[in-house]
C-alpha atoms as a PDB file:
ATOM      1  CA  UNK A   1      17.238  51.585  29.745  1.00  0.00           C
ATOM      2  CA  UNK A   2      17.562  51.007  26.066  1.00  0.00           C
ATOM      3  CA  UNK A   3      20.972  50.184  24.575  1.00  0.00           C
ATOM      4  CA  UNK A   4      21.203  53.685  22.305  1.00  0.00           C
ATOM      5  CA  UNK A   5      22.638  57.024  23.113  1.00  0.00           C
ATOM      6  CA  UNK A   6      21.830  60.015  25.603  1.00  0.00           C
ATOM      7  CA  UNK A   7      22.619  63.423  25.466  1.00  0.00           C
ATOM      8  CA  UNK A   8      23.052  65.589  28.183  1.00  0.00           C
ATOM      9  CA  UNK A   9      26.031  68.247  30.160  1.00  0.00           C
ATOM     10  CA  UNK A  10      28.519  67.625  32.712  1.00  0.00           C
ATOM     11  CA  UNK A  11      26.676  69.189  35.971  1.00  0.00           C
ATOM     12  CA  UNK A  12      29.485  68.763  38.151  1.00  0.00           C
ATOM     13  CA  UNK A  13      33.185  66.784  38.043  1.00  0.00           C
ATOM     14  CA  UNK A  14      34.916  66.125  41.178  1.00  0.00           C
ATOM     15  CA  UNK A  15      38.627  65.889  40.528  1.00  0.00           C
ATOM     16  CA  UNK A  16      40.120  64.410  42.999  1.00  0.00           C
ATOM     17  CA  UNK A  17      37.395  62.178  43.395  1.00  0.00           C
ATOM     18  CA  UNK A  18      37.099  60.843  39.976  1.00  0.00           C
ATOM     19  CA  UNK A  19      34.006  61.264  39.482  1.00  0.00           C
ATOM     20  CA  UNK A  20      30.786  63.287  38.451  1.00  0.00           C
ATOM     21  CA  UNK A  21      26.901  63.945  36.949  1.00  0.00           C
ATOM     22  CA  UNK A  22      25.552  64.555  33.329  1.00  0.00           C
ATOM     23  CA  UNK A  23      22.511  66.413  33.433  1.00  0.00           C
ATOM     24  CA  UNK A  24      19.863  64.290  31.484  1.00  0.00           C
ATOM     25  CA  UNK A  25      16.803  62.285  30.964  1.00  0.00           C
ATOM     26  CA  UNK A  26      14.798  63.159  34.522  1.00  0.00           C
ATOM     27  CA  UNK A  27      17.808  62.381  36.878  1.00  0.00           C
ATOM     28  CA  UNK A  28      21.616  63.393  36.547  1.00  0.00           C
ATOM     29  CA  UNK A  29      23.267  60.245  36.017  1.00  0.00           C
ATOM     30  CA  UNK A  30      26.845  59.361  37.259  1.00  0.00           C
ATOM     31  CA  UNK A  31      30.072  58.816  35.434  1.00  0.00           C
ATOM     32  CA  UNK A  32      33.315  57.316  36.677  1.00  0.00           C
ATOM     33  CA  UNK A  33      36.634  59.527  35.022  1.00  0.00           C
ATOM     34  CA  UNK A  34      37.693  56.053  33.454  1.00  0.00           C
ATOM     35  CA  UNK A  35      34.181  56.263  30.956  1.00  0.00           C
ATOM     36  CA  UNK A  36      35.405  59.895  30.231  1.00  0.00           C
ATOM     37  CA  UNK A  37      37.449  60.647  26.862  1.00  0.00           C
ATOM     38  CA  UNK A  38      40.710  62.146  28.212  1.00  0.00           C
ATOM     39  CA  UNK A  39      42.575  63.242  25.015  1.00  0.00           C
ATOM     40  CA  UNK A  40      40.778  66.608  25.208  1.00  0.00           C
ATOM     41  CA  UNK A  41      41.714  66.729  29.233  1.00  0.00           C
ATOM     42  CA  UNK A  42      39.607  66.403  32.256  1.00  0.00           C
ATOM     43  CA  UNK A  43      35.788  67.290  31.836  1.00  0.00           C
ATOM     44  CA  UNK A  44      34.024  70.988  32.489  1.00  0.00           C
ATOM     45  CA  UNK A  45      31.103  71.943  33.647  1.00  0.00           C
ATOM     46  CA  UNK A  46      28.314  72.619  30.962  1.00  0.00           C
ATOM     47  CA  UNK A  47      30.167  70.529  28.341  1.00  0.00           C
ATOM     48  CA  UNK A  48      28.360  68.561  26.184  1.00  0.00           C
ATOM     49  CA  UNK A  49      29.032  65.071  26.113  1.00  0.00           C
ATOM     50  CA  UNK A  50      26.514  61.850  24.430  1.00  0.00           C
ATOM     51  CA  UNK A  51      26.644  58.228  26.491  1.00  0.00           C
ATOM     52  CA  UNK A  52      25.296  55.029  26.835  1.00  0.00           C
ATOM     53  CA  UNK A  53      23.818  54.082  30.213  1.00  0.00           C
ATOM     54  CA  UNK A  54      23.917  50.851  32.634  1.00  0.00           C
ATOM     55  CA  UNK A  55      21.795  49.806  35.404  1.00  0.00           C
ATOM     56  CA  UNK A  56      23.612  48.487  38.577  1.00  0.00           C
ATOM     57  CA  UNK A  57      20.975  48.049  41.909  1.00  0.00           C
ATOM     58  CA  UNK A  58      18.915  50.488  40.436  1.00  0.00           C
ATOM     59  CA  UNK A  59      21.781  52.965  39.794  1.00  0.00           C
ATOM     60  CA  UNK A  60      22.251  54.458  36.690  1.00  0.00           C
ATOM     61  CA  UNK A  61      25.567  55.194  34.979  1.00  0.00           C
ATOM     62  CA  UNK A  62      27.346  56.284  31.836  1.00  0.00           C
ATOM     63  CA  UNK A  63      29.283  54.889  30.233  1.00  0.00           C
ATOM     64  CA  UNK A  64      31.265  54.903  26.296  1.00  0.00           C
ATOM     65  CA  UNK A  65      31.121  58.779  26.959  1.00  0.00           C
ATOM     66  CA  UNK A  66      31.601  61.114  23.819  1.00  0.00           C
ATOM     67  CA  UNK A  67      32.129  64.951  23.416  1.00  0.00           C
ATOM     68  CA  UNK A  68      29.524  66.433  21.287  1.00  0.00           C
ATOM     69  CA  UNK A  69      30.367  69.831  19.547  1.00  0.00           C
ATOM     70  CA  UNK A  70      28.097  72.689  20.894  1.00  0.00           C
ATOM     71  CA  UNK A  71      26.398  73.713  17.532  1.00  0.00           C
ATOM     72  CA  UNK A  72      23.979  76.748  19.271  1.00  0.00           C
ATOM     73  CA  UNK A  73      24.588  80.471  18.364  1.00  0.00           C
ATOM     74  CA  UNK A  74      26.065  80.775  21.720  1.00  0.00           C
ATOM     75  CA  UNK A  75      28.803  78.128  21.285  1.00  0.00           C
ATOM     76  CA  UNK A  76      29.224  79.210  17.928  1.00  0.00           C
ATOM     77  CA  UNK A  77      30.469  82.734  19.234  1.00  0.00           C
ATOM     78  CA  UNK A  78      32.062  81.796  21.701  1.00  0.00           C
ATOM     79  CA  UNK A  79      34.328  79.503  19.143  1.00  0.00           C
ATOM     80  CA  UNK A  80      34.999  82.755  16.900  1.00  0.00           C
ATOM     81  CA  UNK A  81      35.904  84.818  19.361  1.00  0.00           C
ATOM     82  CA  UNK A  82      38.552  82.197  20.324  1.00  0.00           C
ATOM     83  CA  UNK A  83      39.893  81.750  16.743  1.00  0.00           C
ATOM     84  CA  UNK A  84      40.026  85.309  16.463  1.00  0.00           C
ATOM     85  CA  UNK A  85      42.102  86.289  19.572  1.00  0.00           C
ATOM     86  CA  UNK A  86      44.613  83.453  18.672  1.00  0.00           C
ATOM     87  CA  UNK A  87      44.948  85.159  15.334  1.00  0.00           C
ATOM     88  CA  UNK A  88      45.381  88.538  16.804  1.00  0.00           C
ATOM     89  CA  UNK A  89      48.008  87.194  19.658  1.00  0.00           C
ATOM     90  CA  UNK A  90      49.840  85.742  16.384  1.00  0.00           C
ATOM     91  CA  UNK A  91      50.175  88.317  14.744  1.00  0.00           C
ATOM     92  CA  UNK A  92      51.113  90.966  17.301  1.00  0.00           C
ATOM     93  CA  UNK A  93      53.422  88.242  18.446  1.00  0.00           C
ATOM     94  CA  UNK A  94      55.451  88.521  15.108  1.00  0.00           C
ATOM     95  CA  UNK A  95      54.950  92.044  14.711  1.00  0.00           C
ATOM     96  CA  UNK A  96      56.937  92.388  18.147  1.00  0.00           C
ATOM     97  CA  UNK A  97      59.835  90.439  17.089  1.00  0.00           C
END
């Protein structure tokens, strides 16, 4: 595999494992928790993510794994919705005091 950058999901994340598959190129490829940016917390299904990838036996693997911002319509919506329900609980919560 070429030394650039993939894009793909998180398929599946196995907590107590440590472990899980990115959804990309013709195979899901496996990731290790330790390749996985933490400061955002653990990673969810469907998330977006961009990595390199290693060969080990013939086993793929990703690693130097990013988040990438969903930009689609759906994502997008989804975000709004959010930023307007914690304006909403805001300002009912002061309104209550």
């Amino acid at each position: 595999m070429k030394s650039e950058f993939y894009q793909g999901k998180v398929k599946q994340y196995d907590a107590k494992k440590g472990f899980g598959f990115i959804g990309a190129l013709d195979q899901d490829i496996f990731f290790h928790i330790s390749d996985f940016p933490l400061e955002d917390g653990e990673p969810k299904r469907n998330e977006r993510v961009k990595f390199k990838v290693i060969e080990n036996n013939g086993k793929y693997r990703a690693v130097k794994i990013e988040r990438v911002i969903d930009q689609s319509t759906k994502a997008k919506k989804s975000r709004a919705v959010e930023n307007n329900q914690s304006i909403t609980n805001a300002l009912l919560g002061s309104f209550r005091k």
